[in-house]
PDB file of N, CA and C in Angstrom:
ATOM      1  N   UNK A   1       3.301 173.265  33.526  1.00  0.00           N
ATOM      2  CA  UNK A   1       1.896 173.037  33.738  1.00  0.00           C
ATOM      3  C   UNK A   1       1.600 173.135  35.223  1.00  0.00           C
ATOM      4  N   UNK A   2       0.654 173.749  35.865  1.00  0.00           N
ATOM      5  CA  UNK A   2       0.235 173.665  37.114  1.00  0.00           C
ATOM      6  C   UNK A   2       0.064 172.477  37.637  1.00  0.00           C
ATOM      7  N   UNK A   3       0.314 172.426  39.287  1.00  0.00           N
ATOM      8  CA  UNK A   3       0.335 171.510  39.722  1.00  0.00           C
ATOM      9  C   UNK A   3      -1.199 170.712  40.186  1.00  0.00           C
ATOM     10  N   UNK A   4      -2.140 172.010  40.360  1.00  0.00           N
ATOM     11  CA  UNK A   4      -3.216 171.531  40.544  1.00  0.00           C
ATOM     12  C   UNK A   4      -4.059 171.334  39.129  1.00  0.00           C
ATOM     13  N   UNK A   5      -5.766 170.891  39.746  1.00  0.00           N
ATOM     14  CA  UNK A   5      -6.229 170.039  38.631  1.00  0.00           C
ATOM     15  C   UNK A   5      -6.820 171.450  37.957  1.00  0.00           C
ATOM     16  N   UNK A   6      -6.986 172.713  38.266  1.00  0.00           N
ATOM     17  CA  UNK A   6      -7.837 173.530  37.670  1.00  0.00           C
ATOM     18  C   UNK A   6      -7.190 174.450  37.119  1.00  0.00           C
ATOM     19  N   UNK A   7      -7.129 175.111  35.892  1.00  0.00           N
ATOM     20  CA  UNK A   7      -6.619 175.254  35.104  1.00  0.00           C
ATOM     21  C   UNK A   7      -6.432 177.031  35.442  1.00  0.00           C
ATOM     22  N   UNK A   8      -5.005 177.787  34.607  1.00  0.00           N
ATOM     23  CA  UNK A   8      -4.583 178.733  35.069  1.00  0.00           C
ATOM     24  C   UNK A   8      -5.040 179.590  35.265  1.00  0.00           C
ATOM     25  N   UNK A   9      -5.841 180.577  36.138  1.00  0.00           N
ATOM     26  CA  UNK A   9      -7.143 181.437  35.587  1.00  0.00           C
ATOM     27  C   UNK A   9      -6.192 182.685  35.296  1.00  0.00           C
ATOM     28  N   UNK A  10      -5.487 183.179  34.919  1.00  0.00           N
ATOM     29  CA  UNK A  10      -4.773 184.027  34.864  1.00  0.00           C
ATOM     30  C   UNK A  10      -4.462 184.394  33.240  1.00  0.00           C
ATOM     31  N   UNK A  11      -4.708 183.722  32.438  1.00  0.00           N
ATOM     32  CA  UNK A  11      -4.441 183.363  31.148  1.00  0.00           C
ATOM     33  C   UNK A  11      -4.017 181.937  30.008  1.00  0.00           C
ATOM     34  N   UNK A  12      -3.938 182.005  28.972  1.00  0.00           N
ATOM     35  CA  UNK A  12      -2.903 180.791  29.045  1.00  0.00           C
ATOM     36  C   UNK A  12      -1.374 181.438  28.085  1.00  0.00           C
ATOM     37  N   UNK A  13      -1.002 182.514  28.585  1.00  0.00           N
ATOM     38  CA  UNK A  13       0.297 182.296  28.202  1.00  0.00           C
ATOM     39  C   UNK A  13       0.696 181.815  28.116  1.00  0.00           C
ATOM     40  N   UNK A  14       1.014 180.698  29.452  1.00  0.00           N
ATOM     41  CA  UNK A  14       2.246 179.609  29.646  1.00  0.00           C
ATOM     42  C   UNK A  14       1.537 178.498  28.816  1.00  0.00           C
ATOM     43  N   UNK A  15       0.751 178.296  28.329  1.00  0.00           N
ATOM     44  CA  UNK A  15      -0.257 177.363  27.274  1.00  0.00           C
ATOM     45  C   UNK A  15       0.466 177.709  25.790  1.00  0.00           C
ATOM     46  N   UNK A  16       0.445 178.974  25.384  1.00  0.00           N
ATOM     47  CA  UNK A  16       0.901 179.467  24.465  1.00  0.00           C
ATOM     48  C   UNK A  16       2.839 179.117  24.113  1.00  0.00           C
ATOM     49  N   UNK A  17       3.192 179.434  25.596  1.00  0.00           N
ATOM     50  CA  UNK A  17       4.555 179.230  25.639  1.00  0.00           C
ATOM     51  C   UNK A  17       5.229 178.103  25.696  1.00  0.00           C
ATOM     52  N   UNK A  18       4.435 177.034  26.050  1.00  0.00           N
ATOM     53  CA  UNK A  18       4.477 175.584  25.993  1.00  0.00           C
ATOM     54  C   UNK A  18       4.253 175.120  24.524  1.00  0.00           C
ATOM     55  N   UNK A  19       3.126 175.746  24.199  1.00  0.00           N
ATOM     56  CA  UNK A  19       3.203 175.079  22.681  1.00  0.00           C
ATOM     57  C   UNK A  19       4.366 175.328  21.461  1.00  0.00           C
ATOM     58  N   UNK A  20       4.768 176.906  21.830  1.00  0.00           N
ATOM     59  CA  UNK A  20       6.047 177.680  20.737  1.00  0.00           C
ATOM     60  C   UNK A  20       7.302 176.609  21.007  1.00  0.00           C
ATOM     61  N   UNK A  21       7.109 175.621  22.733  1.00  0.00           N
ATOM     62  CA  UNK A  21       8.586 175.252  23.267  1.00  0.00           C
ATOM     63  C   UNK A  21       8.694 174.066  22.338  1.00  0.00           C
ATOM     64  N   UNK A  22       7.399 173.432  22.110  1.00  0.00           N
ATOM     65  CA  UNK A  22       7.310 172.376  21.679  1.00  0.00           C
ATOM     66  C   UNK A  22       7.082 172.161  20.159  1.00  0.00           C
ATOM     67  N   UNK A  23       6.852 173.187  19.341  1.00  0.00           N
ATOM     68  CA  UNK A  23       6.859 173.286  17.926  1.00  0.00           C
ATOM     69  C   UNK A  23       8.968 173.697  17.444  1.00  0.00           C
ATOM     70  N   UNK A  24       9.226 174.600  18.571  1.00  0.00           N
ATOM     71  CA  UNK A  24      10.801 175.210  18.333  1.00  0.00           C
ATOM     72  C   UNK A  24      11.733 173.474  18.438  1.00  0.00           C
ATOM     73  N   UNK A  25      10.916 173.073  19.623  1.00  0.00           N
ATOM     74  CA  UNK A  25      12.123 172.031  19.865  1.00  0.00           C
ATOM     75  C   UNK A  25      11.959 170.698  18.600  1.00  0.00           C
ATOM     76  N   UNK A  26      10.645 170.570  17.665  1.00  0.00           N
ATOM     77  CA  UNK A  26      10.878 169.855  16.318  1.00  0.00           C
ATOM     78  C   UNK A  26      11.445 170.669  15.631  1.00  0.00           C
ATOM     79  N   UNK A  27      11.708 172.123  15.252  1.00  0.00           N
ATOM     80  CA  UNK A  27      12.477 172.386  14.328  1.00  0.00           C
ATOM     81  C   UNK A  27      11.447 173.024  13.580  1.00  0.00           C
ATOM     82  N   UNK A  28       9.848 173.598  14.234  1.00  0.00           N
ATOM     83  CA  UNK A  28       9.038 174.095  13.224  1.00  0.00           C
ATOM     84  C   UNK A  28       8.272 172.883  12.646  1.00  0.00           C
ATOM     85  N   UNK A  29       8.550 171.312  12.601  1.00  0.00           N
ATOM     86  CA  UNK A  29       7.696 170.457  12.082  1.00  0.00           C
ATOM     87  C   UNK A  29       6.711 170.194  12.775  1.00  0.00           C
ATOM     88  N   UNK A  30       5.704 169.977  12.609  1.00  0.00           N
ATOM     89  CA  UNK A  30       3.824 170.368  13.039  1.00  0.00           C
ATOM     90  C   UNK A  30       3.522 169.128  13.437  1.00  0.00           C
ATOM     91  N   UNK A  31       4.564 167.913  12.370  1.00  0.00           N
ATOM     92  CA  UNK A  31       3.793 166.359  12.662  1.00  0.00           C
ATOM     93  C   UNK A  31       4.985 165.710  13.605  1.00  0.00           C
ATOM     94  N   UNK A  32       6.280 166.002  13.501  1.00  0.00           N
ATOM     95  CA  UNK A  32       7.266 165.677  14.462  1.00  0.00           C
ATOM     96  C   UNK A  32       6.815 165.981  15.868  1.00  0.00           C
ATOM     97  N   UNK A  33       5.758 167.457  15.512  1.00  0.00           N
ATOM     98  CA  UNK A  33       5.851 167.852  17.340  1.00  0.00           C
ATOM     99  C   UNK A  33       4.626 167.001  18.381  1.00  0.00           C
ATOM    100  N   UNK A  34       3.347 166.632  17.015  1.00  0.00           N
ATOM    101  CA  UNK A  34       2.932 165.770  17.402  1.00  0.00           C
ATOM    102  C   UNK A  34       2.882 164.744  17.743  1.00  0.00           C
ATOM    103  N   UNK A  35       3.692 163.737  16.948  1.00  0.00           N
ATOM    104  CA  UNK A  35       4.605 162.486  16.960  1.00  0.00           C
ATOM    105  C   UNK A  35       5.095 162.419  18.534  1.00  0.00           C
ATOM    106  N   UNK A  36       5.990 163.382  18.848  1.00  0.00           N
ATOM    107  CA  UNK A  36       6.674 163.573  20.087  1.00  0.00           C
ATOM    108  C   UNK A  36       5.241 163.670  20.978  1.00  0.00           C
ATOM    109  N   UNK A  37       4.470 164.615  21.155  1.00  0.00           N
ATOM    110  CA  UNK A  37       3.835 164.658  21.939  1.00  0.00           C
ATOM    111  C   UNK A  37       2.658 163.057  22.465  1.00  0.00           C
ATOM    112  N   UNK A  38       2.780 162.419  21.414  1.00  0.00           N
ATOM    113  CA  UNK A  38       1.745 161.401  21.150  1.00  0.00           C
ATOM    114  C   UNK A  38       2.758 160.589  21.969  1.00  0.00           C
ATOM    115  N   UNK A  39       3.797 160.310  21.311  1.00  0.00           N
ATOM    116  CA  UNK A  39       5.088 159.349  22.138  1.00  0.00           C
ATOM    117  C   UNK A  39       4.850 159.606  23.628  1.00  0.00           C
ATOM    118  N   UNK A  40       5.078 160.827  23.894  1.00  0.00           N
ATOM    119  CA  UNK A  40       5.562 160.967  25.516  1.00  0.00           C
ATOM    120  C   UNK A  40       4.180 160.988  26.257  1.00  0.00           C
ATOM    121  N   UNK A  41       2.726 161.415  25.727  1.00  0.00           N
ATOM    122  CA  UNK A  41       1.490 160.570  26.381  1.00  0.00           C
ATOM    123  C   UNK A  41       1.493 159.209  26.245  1.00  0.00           C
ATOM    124  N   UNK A  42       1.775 158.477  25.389  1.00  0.00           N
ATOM    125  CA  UNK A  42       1.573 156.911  25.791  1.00  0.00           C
ATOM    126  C   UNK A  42       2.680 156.577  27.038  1.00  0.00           C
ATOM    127  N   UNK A  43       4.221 156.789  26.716  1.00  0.00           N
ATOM    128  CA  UNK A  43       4.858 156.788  27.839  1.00  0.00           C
ATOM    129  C   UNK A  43       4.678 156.874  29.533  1.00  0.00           C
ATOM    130  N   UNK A  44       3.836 158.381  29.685  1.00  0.00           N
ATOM    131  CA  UNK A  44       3.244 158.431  30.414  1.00  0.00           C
ATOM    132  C   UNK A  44       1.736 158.045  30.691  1.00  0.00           C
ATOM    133  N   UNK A  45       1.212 157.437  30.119  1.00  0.00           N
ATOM    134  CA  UNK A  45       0.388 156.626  30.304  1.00  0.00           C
ATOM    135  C   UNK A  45       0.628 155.423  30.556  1.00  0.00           C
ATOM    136  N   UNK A  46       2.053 154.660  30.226  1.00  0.00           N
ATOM    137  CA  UNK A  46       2.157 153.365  30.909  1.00  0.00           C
ATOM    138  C   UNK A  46       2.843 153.619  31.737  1.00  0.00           C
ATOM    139  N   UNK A  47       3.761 154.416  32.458  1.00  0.00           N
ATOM    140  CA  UNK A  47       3.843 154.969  33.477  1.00  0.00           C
ATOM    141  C   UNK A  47       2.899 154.684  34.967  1.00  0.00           C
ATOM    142  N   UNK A  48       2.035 155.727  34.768  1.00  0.00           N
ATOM    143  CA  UNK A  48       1.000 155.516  35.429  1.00  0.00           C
ATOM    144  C   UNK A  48      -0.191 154.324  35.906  1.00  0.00           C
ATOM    145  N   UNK A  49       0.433 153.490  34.228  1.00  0.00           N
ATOM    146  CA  UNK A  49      -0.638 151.931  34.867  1.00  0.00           C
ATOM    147  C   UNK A  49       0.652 151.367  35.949  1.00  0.00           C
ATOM    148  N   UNK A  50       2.042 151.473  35.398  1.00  0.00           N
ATOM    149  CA  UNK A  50       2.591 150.796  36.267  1.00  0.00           C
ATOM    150  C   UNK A  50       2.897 150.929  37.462  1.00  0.00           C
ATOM    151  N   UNK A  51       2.559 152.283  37.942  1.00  0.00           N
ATOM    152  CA  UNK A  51       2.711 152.602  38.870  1.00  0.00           C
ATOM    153  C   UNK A  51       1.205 152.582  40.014  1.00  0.00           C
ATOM    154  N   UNK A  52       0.145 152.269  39.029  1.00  0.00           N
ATOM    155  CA  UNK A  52      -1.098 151.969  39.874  1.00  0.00           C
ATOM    156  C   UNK A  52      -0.772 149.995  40.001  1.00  0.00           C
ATOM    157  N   UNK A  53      -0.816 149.524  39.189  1.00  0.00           N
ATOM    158  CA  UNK A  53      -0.379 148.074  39.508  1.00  0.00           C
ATOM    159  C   UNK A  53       0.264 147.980  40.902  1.00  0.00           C
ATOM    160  N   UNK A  54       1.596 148.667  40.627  1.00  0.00           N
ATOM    161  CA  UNK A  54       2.709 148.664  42.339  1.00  0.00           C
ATOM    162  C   UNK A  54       1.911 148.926  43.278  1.00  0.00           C
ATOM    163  N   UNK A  55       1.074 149.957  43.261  1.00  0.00           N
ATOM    164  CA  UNK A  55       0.836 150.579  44.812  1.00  0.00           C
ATOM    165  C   UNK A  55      -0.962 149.258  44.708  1.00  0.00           C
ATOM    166  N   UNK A  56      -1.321 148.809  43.825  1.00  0.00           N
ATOM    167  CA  UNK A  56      -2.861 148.247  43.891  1.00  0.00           C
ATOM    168  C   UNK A  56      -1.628 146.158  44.732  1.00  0.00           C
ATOM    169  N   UNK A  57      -0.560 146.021  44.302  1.00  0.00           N
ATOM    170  CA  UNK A  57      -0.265 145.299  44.497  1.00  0.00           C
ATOM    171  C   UNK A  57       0.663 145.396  46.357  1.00  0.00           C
ATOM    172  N   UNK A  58       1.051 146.163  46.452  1.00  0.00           N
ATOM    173  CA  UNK A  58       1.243 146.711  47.405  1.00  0.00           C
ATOM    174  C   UNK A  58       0.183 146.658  48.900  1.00  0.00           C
ATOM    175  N   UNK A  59      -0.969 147.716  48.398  1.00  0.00           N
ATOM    176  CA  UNK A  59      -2.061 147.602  49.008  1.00  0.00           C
ATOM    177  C   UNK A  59      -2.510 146.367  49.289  1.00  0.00           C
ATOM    178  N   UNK A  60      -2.452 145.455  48.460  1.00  0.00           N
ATOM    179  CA  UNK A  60      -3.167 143.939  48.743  1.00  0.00           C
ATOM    180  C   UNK A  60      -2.278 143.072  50.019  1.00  0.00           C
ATOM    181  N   UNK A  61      -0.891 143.555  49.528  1.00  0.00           N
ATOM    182  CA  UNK A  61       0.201 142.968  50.500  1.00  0.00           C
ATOM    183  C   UNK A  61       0.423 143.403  51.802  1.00  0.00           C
ATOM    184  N   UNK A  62      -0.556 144.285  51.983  1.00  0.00           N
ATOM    185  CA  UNK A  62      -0.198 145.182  53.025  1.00  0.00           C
ATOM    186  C   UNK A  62       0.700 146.385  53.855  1.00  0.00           C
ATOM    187  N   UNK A  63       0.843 146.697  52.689  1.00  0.00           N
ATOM    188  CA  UNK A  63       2.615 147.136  52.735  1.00  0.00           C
ATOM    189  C   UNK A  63       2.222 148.691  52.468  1.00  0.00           C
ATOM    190  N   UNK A  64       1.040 149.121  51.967  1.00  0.00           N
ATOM    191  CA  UNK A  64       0.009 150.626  51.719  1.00  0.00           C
ATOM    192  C   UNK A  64      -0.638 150.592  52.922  1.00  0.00           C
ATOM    193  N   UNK A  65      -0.297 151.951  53.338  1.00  0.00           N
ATOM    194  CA  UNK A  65      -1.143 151.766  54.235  1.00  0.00           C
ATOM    195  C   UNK A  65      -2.460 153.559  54.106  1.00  0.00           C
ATOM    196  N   UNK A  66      -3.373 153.050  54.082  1.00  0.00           N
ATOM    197  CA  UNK A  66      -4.348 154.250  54.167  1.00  0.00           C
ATOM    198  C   UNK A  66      -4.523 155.009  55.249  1.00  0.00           C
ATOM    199  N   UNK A  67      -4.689 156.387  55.108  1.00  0.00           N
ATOM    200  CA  UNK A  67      -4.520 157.207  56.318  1.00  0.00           C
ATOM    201  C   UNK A  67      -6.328 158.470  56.105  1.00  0.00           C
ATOM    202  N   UNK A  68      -6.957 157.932  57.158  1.00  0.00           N
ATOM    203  CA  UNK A  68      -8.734 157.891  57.125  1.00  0.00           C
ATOM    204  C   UNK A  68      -8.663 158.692  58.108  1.00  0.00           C
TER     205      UNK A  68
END
């Protein structure tokens, strides 16, 4: 997936090729690949709270420092 926020203007092959990686790697099952995919967004979604907590707890402690 690209690193930036705007999306590939070039096509979405690699959209296409991401999805074949991720239907091949259940084995062809449609609800496994979703399952998986659903799993590894919540994952990374608590991920990300925990990692805003650290740096929001951080920041308070002074220990972040902002660069203005």
């Amino acid at each position: 997936m690209p690193s930036d926020s705007q999306p590939n203007t070039q096509g979405a092959d690699w959209l296409e090729a991401a999805v074949d990686q991720a239907i091949a790697a259940s084995g062809g099952d449609m609800r496994s690949t979703i399952r998986a995919l659903i799993v590894a967004n919540e994952y990374l979604g608590s991920e990300v709270s925990e990692l805003m907590k650290a740096i929001s707890h951080a920041y308070v402690r002074g220990r972040f420092q902002t660069y203005l």
